[in-house]
C-alpha atoms as a PDB file:
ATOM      1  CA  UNK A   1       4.236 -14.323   4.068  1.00  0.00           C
ATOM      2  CA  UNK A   2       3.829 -10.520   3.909  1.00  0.00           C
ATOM      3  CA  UNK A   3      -0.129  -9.207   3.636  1.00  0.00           C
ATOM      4  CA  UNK A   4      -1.408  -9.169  -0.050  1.00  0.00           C
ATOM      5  CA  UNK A   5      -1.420  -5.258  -0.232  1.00  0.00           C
ATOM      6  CA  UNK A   6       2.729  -4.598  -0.527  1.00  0.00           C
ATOM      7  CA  UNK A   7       2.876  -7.719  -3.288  1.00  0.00           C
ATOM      8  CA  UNK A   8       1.849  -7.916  -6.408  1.00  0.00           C
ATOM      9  CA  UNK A   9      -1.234 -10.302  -5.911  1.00  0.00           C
ATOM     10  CA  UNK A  10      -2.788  -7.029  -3.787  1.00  0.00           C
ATOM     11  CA  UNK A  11      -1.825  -3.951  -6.267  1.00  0.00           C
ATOM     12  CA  UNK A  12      -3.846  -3.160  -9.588  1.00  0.00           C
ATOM     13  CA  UNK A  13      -1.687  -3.064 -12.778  1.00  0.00           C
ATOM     14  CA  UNK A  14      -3.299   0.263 -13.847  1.00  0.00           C
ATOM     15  CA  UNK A  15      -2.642   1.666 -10.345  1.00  0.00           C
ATOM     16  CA  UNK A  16      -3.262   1.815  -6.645  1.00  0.00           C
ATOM     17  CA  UNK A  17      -5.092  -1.760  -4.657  1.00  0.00           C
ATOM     18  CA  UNK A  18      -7.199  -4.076  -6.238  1.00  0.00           C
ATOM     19  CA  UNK A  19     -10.477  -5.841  -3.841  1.00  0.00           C
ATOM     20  CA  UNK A  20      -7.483  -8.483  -2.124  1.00  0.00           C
ATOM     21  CA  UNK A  21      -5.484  -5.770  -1.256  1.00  0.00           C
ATOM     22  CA  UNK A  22      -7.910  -3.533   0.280  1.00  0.00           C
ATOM     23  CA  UNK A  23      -8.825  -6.174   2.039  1.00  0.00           C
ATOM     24  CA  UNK A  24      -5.812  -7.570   3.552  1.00  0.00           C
ATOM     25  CA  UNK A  25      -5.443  -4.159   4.808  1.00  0.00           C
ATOM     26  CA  UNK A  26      -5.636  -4.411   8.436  1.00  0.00           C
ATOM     27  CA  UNK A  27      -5.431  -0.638  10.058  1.00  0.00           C
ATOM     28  CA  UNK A  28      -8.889  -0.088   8.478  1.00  0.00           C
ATOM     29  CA  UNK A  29     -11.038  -0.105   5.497  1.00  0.00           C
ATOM     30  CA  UNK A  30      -9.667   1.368   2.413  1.00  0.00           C
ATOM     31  CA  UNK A  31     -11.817   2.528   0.299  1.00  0.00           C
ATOM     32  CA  UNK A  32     -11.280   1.897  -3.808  1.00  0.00           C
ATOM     33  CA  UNK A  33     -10.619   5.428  -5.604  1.00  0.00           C
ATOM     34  CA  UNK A  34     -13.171   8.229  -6.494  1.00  0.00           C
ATOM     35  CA  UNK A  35     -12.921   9.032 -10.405  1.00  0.00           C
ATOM     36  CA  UNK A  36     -14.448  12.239 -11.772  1.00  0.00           C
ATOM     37  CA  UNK A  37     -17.845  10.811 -12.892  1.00  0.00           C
ATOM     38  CA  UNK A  38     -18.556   9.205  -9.521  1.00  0.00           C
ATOM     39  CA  UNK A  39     -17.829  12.965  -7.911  1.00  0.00           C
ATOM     40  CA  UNK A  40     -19.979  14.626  -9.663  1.00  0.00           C
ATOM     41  CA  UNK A  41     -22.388  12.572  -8.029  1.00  0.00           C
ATOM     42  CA  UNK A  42     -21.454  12.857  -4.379  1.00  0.00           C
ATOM     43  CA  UNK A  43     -20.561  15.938  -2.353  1.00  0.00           C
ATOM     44  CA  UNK A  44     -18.670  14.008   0.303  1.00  0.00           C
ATOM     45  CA  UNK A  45     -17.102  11.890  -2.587  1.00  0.00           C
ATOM     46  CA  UNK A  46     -15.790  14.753  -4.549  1.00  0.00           C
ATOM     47  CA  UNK A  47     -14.032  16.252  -1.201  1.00  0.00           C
ATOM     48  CA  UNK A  48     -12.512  13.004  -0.754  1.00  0.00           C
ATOM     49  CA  UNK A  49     -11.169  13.065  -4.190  1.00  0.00           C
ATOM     50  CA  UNK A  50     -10.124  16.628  -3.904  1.00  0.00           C
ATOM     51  CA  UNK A  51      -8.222  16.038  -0.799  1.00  0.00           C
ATOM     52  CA  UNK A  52      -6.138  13.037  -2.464  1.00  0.00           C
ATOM     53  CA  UNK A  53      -5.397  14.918  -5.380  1.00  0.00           C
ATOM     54  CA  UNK A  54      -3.974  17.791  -3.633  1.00  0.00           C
ATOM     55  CA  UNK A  55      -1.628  15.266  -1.158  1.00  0.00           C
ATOM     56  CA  UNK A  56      -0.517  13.133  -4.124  1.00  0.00           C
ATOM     57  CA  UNK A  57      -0.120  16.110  -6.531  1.00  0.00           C
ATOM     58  CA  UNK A  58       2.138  17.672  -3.736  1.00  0.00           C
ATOM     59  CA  UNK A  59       4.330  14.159  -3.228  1.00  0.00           C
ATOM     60  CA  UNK A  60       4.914  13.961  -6.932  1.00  0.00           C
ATOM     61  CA  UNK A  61       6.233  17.828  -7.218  1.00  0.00           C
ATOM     62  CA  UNK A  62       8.450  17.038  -4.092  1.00  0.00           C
ATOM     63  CA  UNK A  63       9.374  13.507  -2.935  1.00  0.00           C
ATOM     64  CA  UNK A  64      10.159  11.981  -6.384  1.00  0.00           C
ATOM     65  CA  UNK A  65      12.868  12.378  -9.007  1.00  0.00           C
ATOM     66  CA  UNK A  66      12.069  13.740 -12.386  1.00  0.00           C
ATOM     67  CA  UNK A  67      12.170  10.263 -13.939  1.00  0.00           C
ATOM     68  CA  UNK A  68       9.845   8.692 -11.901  1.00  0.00           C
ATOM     69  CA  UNK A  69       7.411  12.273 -12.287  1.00  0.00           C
ATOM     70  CA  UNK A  70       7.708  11.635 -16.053  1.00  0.00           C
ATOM     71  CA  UNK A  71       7.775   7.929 -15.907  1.00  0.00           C
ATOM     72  CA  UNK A  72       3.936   6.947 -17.127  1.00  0.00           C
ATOM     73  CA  UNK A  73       4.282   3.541 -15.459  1.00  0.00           C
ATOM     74  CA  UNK A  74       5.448   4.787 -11.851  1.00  0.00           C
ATOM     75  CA  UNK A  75       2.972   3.482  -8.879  1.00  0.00           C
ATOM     76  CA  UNK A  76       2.193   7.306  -8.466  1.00  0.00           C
ATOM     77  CA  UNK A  77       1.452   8.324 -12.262  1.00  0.00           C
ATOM     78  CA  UNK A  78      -0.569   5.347 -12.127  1.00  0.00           C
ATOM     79  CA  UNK A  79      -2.857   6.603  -8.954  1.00  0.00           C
ATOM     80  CA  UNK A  80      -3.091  10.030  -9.899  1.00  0.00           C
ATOM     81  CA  UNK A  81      -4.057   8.258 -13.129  1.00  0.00           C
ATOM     82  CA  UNK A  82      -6.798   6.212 -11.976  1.00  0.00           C
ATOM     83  CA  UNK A  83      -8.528   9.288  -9.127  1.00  0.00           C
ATOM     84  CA  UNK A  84      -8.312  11.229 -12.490  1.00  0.00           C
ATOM     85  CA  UNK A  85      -5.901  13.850 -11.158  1.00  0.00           C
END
């Protein structure tokens, strides 16, 4: 059986990996995503943030179709979502 982070036991509904996905992960740690509050609190954090932002806000513009950019429910709406893009 395939590792828990490309099914559906290791993905969040609202968006990105839950704790079992992260942690079948093998190529390293991932860690979970930075949201705007916890940024404000960390330098090093909000950089982190900034940079994933900037990477996903670029892949949405130019490697998806419009309906998946406007879909609400599409894995990357839902990331951007959740990092509070």
């Amino acid at each position: 059986m395939s590792e828990a982070w490309t099914r559906k036991e290791g993905k969040n509904p609202e968006g990105g990996l839950n704790a079992a996905g992260r942690r079948s992960y093998k190529k390293g740690t991932l860690k979970p995503p930075v949201s705007a509050t916890q940024a404000r609190r960390s330098p090093k954090a909000a950089a982190r943030r900034r940079s994933f932002c900037a990477r996903m806000g670029g892949m949405k513009k130019r490697l998806t179709s419009a309906r998946t950019a406007n879909d609400p429910n599409s894995r990357i709406n839902k990331a951007l979502r959740k990092w509070d893009c």
